[in-house]
PDB file of N, CA and C in Angstrom:
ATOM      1  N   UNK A   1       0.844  -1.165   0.000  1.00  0.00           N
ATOM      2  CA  UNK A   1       0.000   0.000   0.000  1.00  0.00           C
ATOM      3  C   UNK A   1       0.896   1.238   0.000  1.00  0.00           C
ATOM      4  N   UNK A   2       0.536   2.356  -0.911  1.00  0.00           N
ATOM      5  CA  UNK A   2       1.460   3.310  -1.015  1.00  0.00           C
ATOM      6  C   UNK A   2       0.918   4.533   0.232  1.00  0.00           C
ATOM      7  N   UNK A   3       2.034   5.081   0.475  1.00  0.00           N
ATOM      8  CA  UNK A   3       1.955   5.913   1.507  1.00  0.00           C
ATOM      9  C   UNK A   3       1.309   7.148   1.126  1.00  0.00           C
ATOM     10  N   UNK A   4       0.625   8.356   1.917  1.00  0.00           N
ATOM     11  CA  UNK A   4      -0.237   9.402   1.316  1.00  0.00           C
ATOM     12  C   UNK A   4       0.851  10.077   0.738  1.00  0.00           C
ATOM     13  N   UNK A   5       2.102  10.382   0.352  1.00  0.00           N
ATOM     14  CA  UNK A   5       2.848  10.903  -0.218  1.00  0.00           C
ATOM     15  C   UNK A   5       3.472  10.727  -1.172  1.00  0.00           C
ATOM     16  N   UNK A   6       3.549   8.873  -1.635  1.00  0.00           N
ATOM     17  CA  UNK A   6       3.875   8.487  -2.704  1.00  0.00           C
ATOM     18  C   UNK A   6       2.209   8.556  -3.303  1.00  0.00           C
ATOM     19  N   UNK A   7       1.159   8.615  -3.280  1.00  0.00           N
ATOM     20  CA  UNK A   7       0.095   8.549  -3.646  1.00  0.00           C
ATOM     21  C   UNK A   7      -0.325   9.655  -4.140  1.00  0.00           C
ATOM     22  N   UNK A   8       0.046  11.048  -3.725  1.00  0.00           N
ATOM     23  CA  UNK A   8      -0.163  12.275  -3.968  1.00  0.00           C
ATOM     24  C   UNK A   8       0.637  12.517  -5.011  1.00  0.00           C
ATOM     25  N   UNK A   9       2.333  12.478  -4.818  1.00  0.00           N
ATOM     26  CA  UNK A   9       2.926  12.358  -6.308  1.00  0.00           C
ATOM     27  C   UNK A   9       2.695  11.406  -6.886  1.00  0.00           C
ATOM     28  N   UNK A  10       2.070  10.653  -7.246  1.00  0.00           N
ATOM     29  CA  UNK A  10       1.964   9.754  -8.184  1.00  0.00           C
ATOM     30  C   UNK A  10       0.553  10.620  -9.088  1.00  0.00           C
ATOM     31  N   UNK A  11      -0.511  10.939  -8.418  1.00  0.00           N
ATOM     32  CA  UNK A  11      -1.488  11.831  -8.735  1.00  0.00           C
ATOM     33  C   UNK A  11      -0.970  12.761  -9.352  1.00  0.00           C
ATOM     34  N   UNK A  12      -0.281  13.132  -8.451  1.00  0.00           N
ATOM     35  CA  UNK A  12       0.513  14.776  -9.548  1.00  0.00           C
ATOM     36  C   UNK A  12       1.401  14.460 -11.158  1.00  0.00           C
ATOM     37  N   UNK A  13       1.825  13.188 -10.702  1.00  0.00           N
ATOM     38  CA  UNK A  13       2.558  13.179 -11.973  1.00  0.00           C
ATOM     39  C   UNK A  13       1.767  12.152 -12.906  1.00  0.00           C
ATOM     40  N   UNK A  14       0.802  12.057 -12.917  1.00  0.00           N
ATOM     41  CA  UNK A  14      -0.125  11.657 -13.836  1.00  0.00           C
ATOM     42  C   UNK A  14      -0.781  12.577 -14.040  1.00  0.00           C
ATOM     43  N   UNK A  15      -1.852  13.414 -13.961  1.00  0.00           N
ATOM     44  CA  UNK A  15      -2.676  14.347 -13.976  1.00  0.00           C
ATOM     45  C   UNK A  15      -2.161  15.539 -13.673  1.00  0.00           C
ATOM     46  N   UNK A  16      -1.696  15.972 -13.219  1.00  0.00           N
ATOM     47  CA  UNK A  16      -1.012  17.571 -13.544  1.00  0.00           C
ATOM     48  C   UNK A  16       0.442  18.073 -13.872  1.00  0.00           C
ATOM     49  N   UNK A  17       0.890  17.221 -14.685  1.00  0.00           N
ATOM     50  CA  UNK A  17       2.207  17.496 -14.609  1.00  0.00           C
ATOM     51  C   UNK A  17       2.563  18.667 -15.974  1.00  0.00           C
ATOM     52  N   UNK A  18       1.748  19.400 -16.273  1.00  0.00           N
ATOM     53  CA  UNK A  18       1.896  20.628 -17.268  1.00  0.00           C
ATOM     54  C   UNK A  18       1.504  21.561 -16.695  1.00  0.00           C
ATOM     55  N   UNK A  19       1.044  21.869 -15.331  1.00  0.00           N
ATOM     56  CA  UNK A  19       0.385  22.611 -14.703  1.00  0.00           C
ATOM     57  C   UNK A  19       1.980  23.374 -14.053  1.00  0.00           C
ATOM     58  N   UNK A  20       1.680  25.161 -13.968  1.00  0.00           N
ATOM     59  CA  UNK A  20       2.664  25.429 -13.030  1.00  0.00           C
ATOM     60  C   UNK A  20       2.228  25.168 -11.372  1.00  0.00           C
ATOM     61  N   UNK A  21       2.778  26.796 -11.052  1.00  0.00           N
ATOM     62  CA  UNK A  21       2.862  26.013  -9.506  1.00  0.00           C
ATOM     63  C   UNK A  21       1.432  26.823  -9.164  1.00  0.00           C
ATOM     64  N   UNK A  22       0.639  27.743  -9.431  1.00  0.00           N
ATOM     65  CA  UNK A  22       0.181  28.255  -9.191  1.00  0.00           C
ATOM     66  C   UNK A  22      -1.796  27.766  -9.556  1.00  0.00           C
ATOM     67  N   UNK A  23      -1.347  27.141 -10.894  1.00  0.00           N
ATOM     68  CA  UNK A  23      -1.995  25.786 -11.698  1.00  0.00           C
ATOM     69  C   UNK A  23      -2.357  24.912 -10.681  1.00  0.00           C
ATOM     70  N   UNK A  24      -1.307  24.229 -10.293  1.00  0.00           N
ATOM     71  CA  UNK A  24      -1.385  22.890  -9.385  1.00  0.00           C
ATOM     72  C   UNK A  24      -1.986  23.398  -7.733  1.00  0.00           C
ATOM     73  N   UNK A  25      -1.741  24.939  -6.998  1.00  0.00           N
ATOM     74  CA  UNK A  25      -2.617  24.518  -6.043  1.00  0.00           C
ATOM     75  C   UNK A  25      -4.048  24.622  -6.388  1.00  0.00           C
ATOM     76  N   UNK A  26      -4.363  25.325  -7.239  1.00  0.00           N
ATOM     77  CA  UNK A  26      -5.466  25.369  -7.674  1.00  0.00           C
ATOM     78  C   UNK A  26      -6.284  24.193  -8.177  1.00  0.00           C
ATOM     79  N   UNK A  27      -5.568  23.065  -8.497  1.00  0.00           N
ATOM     80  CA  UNK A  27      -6.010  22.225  -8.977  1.00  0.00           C
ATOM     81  C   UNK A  27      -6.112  20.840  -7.788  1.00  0.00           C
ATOM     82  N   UNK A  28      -5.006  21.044  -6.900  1.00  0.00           N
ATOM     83  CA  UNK A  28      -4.658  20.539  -5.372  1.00  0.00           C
ATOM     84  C   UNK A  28      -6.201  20.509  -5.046  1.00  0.00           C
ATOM     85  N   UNK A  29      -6.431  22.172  -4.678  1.00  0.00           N
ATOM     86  CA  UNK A  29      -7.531  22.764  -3.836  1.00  0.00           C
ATOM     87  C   UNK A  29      -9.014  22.544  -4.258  1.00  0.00           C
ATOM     88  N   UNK A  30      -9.260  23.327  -5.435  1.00  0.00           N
ATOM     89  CA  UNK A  30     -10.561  22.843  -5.836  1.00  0.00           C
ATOM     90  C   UNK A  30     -11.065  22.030  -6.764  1.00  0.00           C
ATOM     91  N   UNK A  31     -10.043  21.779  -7.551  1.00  0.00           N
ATOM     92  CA  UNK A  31     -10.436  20.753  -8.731  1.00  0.00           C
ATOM     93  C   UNK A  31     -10.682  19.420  -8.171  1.00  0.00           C
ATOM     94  N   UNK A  32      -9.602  18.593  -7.754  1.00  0.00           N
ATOM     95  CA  UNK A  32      -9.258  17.572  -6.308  1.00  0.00           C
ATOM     96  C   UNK A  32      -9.681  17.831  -5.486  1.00  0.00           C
ATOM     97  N   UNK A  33     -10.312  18.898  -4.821  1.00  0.00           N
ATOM     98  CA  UNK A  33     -11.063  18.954  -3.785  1.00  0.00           C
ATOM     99  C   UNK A  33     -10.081  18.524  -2.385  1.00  0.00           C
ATOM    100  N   UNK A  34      -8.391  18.490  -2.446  1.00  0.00           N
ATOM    101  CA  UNK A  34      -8.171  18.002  -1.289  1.00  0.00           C
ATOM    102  C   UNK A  34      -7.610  18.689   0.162  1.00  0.00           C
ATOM    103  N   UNK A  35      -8.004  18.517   0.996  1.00  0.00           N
ATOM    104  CA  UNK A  35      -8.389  19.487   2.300  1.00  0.00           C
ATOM    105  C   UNK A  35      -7.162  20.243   2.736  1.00  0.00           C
ATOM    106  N   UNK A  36      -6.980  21.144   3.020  1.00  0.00           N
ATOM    107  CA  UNK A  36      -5.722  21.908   2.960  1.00  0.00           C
ATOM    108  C   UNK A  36      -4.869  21.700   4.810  1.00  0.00           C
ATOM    109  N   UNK A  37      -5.655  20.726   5.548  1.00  0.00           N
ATOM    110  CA  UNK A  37      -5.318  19.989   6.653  1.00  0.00           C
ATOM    111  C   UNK A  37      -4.551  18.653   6.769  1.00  0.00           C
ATOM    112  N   UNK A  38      -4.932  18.189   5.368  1.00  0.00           N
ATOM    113  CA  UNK A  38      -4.402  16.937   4.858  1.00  0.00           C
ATOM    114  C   UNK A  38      -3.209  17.226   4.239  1.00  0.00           C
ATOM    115  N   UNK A  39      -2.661  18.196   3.622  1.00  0.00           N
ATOM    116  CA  UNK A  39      -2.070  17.844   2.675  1.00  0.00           C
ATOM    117  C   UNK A  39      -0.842  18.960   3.606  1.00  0.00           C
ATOM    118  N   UNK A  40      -1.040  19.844   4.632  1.00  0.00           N
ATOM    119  CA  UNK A  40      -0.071  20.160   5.599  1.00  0.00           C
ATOM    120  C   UNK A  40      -0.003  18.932   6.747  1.00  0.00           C
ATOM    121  N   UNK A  41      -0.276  18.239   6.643  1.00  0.00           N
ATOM    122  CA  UNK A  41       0.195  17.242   7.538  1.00  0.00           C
ATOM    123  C   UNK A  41       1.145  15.702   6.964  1.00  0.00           C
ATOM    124  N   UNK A  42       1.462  16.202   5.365  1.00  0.00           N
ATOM    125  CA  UNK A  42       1.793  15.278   4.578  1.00  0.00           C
ATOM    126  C   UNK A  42       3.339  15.346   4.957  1.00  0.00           C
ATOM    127  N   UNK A  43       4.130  14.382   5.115  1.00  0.00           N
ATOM    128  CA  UNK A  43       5.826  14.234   5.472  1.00  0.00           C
ATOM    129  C   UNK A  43       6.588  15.225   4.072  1.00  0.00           C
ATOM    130  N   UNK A  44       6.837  16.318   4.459  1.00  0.00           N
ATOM    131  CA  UNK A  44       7.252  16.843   3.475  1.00  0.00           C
ATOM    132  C   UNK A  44       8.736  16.422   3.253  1.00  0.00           C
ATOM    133  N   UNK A  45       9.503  15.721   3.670  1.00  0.00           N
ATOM    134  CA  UNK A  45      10.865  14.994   3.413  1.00  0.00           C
ATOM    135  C   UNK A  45      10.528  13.683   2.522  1.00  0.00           C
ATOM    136  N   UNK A  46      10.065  13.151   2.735  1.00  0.00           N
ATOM    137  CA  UNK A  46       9.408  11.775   2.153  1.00  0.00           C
ATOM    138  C   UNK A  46       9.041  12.366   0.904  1.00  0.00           C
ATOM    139  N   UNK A  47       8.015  13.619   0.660  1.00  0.00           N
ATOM    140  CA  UNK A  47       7.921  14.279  -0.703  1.00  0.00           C
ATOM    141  C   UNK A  47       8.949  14.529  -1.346  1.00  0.00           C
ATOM    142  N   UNK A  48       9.783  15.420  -0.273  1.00  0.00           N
ATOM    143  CA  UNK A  48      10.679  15.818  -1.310  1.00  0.00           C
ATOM    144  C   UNK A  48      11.566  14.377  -2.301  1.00  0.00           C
ATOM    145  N   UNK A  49      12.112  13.204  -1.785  1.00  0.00           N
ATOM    146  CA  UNK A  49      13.071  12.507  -1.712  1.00  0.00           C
ATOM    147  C   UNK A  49      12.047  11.440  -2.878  1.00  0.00           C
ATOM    148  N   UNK A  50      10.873  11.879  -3.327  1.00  0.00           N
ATOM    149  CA  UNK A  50      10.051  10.809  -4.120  1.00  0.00           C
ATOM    150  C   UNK A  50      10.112  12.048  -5.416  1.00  0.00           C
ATOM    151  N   UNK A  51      10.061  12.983  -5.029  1.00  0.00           N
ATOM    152  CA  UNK A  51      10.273  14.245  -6.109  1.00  0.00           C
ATOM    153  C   UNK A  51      11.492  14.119  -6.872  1.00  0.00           C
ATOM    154  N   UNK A  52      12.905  13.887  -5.805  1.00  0.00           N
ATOM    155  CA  UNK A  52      13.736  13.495  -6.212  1.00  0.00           C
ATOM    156  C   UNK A  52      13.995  12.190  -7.281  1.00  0.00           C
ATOM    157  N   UNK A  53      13.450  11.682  -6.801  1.00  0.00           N
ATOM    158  CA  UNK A  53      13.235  10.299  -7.921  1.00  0.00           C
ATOM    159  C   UNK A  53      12.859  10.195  -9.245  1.00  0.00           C
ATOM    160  N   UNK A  54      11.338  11.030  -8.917  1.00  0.00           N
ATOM    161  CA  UNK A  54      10.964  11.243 -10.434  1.00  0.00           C
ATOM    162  C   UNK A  54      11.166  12.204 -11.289  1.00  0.00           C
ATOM    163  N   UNK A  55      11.988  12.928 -10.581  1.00  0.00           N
ATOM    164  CA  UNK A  55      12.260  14.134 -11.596  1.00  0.00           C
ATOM    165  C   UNK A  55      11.353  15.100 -12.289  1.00  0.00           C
ATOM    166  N   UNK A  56      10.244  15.240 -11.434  1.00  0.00           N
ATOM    167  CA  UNK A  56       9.310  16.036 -11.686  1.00  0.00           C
ATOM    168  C   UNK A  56       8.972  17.421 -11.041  1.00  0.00           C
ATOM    169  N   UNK A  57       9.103  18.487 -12.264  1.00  0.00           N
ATOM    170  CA  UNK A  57       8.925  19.935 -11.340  1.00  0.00           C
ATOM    171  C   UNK A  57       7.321  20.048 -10.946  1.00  0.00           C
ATOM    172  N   UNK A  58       6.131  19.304 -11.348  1.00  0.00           N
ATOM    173  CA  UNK A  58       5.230  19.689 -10.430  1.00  0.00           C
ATOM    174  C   UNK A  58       5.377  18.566  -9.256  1.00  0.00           C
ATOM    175  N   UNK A  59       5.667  17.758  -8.926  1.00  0.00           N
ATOM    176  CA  UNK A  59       5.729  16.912  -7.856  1.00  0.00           C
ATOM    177  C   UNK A  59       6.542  18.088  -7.018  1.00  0.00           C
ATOM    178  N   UNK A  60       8.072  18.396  -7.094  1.00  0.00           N
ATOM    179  CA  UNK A  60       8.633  19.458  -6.284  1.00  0.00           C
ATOM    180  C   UNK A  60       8.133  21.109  -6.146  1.00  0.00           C
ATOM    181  N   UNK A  61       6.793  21.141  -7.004  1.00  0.00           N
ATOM    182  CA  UNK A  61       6.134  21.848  -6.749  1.00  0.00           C
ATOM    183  C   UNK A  61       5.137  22.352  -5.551  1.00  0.00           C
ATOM    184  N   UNK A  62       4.437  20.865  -5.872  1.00  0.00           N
ATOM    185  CA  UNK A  62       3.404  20.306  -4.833  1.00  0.00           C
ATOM    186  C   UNK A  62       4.136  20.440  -3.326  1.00  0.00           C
ATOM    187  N   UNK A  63       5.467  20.710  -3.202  1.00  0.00           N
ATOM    188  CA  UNK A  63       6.238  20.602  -1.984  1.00  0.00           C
ATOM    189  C   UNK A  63       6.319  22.002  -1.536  1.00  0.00           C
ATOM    190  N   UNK A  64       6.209  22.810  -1.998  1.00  0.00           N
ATOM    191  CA  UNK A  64       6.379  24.411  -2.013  1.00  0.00           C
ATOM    192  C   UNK A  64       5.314  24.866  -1.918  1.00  0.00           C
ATOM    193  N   UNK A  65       3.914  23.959  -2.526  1.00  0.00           N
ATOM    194  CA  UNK A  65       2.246  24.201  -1.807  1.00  0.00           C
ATOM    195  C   UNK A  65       2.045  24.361  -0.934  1.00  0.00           C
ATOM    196  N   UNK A  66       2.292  22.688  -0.171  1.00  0.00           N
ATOM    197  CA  UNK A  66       2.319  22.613   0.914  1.00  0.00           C
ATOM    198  C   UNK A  66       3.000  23.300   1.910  1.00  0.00           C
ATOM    199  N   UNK A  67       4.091  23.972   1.803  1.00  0.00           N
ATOM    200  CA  UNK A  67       5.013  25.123   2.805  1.00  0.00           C
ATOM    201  C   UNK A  67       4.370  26.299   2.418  1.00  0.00           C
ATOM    202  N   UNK A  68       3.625  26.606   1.946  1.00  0.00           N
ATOM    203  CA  UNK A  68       3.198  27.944   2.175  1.00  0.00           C
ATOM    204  C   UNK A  68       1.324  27.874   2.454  1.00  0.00           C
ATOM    205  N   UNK A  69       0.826  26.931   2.790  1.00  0.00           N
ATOM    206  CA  UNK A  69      -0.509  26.490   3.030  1.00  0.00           C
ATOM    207  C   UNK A  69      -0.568  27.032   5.083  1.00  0.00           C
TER     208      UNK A  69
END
């Protein structure tokens, strides 16, 4: 079972990965509908280090959401 953080980038990098950063909370927030309690309580090291992996600027995006939420 994937963890809420590999699950979130995996979301991001299927479905929004042409989106900037400004795109993606918007799309985080109301498109996804996902709760802005949830997604500050997400391991933002674990993000970053799966960001790292895939080499994706909205995944290391989604990390810079979340720090300013």
């Amino acid at each position: 079972m994937a963890s809420p953080e590999k699950a979130l980038a995996d979301w991001v990098f299927i479905t929004s990965r042409h989106l900037d950063k400004k795109q993606l909370q918007q799309d985080l927030l109301e498109s996804k509908r996902i709760d802005r309690d949830t997604l500050q309580h997400l391991n933002k090291s674990l993000l970053s280090q799966i960001a790292a992996s895939c080499r994706s600027k909205s995944v290391g995006y989604s990390i810079d959401i979340i720090g300013t939420l």
